[in-house]
PDB file of N, CA and C in Angstrom:
ATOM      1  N   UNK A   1      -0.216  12.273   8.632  1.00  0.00           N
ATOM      2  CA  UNK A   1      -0.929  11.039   8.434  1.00  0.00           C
ATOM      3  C   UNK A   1      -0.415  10.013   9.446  1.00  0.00           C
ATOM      4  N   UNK A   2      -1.175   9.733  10.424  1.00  0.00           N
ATOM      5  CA  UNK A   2      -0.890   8.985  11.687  1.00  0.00           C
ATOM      6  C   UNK A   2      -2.030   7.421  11.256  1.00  0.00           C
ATOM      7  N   UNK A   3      -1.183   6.073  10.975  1.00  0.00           N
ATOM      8  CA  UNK A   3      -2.215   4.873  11.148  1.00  0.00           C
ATOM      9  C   UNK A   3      -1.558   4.357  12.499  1.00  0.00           C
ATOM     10  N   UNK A   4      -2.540   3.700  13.173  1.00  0.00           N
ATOM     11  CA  UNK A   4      -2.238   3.144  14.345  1.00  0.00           C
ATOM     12  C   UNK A   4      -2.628   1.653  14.155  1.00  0.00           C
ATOM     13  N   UNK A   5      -2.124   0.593  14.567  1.00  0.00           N
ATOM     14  CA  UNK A   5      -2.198  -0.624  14.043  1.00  0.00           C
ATOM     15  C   UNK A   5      -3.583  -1.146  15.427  1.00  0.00           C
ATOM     16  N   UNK A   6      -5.010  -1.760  14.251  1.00  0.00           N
ATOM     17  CA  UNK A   6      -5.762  -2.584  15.173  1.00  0.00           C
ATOM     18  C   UNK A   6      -5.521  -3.674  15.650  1.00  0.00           C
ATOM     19  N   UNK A   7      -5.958  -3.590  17.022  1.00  0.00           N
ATOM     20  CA  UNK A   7      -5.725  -4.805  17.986  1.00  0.00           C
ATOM     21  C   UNK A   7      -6.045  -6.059  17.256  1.00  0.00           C
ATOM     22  N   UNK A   8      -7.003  -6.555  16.206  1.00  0.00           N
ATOM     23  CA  UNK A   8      -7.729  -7.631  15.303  1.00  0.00           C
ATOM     24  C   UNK A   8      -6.594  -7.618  14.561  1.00  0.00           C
ATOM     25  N   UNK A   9      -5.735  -7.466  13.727  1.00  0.00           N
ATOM     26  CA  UNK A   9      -4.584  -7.624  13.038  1.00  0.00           C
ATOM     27  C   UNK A   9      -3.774  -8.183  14.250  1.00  0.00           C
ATOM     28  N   UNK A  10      -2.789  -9.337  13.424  1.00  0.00           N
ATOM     29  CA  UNK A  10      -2.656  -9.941  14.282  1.00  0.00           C
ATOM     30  C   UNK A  10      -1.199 -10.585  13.387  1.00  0.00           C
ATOM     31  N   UNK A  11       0.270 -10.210  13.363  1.00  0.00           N
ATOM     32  CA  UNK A  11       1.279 -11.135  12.156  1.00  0.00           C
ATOM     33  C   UNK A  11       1.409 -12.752  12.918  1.00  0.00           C
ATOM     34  N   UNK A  12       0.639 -13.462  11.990  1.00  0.00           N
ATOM     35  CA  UNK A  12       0.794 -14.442  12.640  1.00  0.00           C
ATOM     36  C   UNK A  12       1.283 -16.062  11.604  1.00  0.00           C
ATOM     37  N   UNK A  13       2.171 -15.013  10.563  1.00  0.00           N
ATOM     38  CA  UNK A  13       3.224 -15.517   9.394  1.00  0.00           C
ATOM     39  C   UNK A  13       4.302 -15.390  10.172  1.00  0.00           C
ATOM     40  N   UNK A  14       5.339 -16.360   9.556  1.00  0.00           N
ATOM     41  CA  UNK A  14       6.778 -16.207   9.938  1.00  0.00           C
ATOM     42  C   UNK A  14       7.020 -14.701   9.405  1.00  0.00           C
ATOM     43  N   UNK A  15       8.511 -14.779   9.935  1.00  0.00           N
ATOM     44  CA  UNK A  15       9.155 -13.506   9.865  1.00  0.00           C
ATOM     45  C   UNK A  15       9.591 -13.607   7.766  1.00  0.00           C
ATOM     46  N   UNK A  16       8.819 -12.872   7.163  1.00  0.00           N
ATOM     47  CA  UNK A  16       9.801 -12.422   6.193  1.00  0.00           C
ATOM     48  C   UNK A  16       8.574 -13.096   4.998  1.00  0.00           C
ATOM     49  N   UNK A  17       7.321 -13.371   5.375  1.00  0.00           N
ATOM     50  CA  UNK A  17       6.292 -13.896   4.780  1.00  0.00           C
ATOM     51  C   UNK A  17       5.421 -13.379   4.825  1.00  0.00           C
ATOM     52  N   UNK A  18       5.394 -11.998   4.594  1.00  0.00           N
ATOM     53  CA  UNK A  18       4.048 -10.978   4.713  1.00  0.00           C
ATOM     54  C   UNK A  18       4.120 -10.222   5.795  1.00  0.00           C
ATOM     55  N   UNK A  19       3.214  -9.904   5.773  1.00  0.00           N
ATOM     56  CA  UNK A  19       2.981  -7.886   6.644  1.00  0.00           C
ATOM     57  C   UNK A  19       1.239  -8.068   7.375  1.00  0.00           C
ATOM     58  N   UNK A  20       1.533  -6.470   7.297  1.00  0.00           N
ATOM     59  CA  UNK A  20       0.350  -6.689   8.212  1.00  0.00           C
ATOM     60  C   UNK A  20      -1.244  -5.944   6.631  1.00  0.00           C
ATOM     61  N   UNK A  21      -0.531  -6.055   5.563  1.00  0.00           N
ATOM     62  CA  UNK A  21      -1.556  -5.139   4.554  1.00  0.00           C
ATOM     63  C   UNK A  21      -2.116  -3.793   4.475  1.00  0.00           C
ATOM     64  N   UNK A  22      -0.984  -3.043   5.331  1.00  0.00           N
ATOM     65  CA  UNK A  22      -1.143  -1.540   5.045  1.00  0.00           C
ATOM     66  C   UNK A  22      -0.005  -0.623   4.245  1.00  0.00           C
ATOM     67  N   UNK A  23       0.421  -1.211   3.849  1.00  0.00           N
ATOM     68  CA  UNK A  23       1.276  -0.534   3.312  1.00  0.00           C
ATOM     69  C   UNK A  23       0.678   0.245   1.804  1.00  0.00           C
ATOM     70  N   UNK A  24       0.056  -0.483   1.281  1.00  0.00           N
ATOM     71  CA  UNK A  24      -0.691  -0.064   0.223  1.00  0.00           C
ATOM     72  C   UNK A  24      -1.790   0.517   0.327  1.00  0.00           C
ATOM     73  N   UNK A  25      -2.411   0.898   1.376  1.00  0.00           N
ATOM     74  CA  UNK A  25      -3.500   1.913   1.923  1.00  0.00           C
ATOM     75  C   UNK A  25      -2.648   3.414   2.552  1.00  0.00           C
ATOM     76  N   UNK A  26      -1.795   2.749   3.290  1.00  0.00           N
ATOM     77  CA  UNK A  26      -0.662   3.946   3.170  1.00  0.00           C
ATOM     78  C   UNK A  26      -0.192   4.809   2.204  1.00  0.00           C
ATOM     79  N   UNK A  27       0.232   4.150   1.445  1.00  0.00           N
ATOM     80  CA  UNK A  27       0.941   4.614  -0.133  1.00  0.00           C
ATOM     81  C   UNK A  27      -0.428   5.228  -0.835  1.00  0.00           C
ATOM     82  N   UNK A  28      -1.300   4.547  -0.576  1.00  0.00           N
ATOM     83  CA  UNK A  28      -2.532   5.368  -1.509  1.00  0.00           C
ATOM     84  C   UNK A  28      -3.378   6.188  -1.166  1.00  0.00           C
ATOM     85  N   UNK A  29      -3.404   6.468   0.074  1.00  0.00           N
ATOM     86  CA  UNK A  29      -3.341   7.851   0.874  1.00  0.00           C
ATOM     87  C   UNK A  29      -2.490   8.974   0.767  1.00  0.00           C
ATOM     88  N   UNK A  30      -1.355   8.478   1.301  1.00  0.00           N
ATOM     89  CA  UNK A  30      -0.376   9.448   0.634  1.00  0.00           C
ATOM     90  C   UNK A  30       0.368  10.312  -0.893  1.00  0.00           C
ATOM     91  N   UNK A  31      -0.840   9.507  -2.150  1.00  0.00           N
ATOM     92  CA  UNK A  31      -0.882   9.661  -3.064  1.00  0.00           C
ATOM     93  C   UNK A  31      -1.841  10.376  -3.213  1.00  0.00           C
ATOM     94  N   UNK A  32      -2.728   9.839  -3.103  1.00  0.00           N
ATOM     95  CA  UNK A  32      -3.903  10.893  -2.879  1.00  0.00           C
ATOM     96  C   UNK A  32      -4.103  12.081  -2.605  1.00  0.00           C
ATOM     97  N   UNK A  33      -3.382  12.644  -1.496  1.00  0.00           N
ATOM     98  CA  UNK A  33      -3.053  13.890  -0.845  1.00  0.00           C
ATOM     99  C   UNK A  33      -2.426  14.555  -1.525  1.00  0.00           C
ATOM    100  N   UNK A  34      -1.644  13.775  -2.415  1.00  0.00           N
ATOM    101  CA  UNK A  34      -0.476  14.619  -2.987  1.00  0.00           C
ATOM    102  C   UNK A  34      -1.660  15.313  -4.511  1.00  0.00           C
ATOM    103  N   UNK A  35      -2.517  14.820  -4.834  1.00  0.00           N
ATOM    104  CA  UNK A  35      -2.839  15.109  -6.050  1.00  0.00           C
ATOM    105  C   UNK A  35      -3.092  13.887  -7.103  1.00  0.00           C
ATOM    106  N   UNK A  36      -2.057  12.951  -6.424  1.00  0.00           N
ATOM    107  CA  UNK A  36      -2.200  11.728  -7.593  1.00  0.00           C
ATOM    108  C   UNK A  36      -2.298  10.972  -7.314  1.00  0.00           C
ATOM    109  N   UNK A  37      -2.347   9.707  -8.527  1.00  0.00           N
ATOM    110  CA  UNK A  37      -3.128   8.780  -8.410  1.00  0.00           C
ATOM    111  C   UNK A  37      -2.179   7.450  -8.393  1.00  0.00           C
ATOM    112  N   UNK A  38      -2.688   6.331  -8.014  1.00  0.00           N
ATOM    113  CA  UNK A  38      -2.156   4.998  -8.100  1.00  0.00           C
ATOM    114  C   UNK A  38      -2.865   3.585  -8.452  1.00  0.00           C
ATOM    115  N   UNK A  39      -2.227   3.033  -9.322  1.00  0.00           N
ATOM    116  CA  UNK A  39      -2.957   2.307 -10.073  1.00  0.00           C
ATOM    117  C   UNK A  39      -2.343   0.503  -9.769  1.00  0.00           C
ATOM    118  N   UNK A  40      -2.899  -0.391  -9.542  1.00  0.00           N
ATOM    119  CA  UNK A  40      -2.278  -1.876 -10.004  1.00  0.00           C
ATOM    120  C   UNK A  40      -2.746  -2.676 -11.078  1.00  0.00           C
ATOM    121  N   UNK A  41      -2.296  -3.285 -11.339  1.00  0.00           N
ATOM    122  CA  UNK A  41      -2.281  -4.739 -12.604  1.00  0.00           C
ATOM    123  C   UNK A  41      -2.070  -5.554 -12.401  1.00  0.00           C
ATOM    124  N   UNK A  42      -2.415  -6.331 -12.443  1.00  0.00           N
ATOM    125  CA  UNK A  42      -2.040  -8.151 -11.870  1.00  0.00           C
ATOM    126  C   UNK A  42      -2.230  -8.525 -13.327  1.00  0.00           C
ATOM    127  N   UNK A  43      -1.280  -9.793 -13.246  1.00  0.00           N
ATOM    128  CA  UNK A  43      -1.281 -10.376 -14.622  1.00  0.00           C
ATOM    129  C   UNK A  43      -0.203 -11.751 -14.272  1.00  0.00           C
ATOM    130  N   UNK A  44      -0.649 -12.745 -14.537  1.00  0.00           N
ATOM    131  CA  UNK A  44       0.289 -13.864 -14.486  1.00  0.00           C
ATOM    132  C   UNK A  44       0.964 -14.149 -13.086  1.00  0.00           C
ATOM    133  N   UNK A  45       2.005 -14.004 -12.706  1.00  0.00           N
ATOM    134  CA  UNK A  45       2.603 -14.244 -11.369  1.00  0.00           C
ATOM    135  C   UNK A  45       3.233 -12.815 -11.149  1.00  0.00           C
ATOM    136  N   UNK A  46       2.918 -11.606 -11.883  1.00  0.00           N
ATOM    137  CA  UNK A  46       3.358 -10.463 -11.164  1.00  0.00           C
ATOM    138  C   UNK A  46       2.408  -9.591 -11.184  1.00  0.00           C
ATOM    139  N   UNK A  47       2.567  -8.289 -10.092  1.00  0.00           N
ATOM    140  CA  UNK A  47       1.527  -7.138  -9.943  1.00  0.00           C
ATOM    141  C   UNK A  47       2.205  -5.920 -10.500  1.00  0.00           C
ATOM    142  N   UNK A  48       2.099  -5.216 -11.299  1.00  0.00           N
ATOM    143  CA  UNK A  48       2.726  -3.827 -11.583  1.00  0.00           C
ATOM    144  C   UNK A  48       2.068  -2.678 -10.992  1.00  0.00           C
ATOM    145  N   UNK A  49       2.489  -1.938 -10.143  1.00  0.00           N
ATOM    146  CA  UNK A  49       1.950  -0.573  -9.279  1.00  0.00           C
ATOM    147  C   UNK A  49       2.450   0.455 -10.005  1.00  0.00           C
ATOM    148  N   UNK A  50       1.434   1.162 -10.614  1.00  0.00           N
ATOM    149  CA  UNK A  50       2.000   2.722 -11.502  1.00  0.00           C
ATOM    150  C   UNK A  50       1.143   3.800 -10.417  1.00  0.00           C
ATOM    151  N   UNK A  51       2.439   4.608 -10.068  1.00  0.00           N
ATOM    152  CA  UNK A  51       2.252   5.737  -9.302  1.00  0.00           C
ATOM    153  C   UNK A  51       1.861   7.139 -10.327  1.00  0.00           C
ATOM    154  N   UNK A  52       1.130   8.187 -10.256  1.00  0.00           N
ATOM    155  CA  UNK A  52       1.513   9.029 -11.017  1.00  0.00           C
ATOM    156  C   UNK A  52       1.266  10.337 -10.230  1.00  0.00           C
ATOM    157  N   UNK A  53       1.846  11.306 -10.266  1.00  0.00           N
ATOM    158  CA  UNK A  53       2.354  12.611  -9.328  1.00  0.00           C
ATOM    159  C   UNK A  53       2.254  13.476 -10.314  1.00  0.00           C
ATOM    160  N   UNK A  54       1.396  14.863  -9.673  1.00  0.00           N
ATOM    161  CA  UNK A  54       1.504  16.074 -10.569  1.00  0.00           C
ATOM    162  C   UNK A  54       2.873  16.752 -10.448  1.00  0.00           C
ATOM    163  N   UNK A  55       3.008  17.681 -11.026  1.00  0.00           N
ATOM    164  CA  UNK A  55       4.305  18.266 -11.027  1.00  0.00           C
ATOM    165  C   UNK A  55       4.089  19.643 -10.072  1.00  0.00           C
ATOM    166  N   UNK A  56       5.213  19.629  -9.615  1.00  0.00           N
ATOM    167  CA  UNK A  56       4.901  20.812  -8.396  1.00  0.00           C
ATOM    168  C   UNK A  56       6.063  22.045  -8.886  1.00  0.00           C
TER     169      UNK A  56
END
């Protein structure tokens, strides 16, 4: 699994104030592949990410 970052993305936050928003297309690709699934929740001022993986 090769992402290559588009030229239109652009970090143009200070250092230590966000990303570029792949990390979670990453992770849910790579979940995917595996068999399983990934889920979020937002609620109040936090997000909960439940991963779930078959058993190998």
């Amino acid at each position: 699994m090769n992402y290559r970052m588009d030229s239109s993305r652009s970090r143009t936050q200070a250092a230590g104030e966000g990303g570029y928003g792949l990390g979670l297309s990453i992770a849910k690709a790579a979940v995917q592949r595996s068999g399983g699934t990934i889920a979020a929740h937002s609620g109040g001022n936090e997000t909960v990410f439940t991963i779930t993986l078959r058993a190998v």
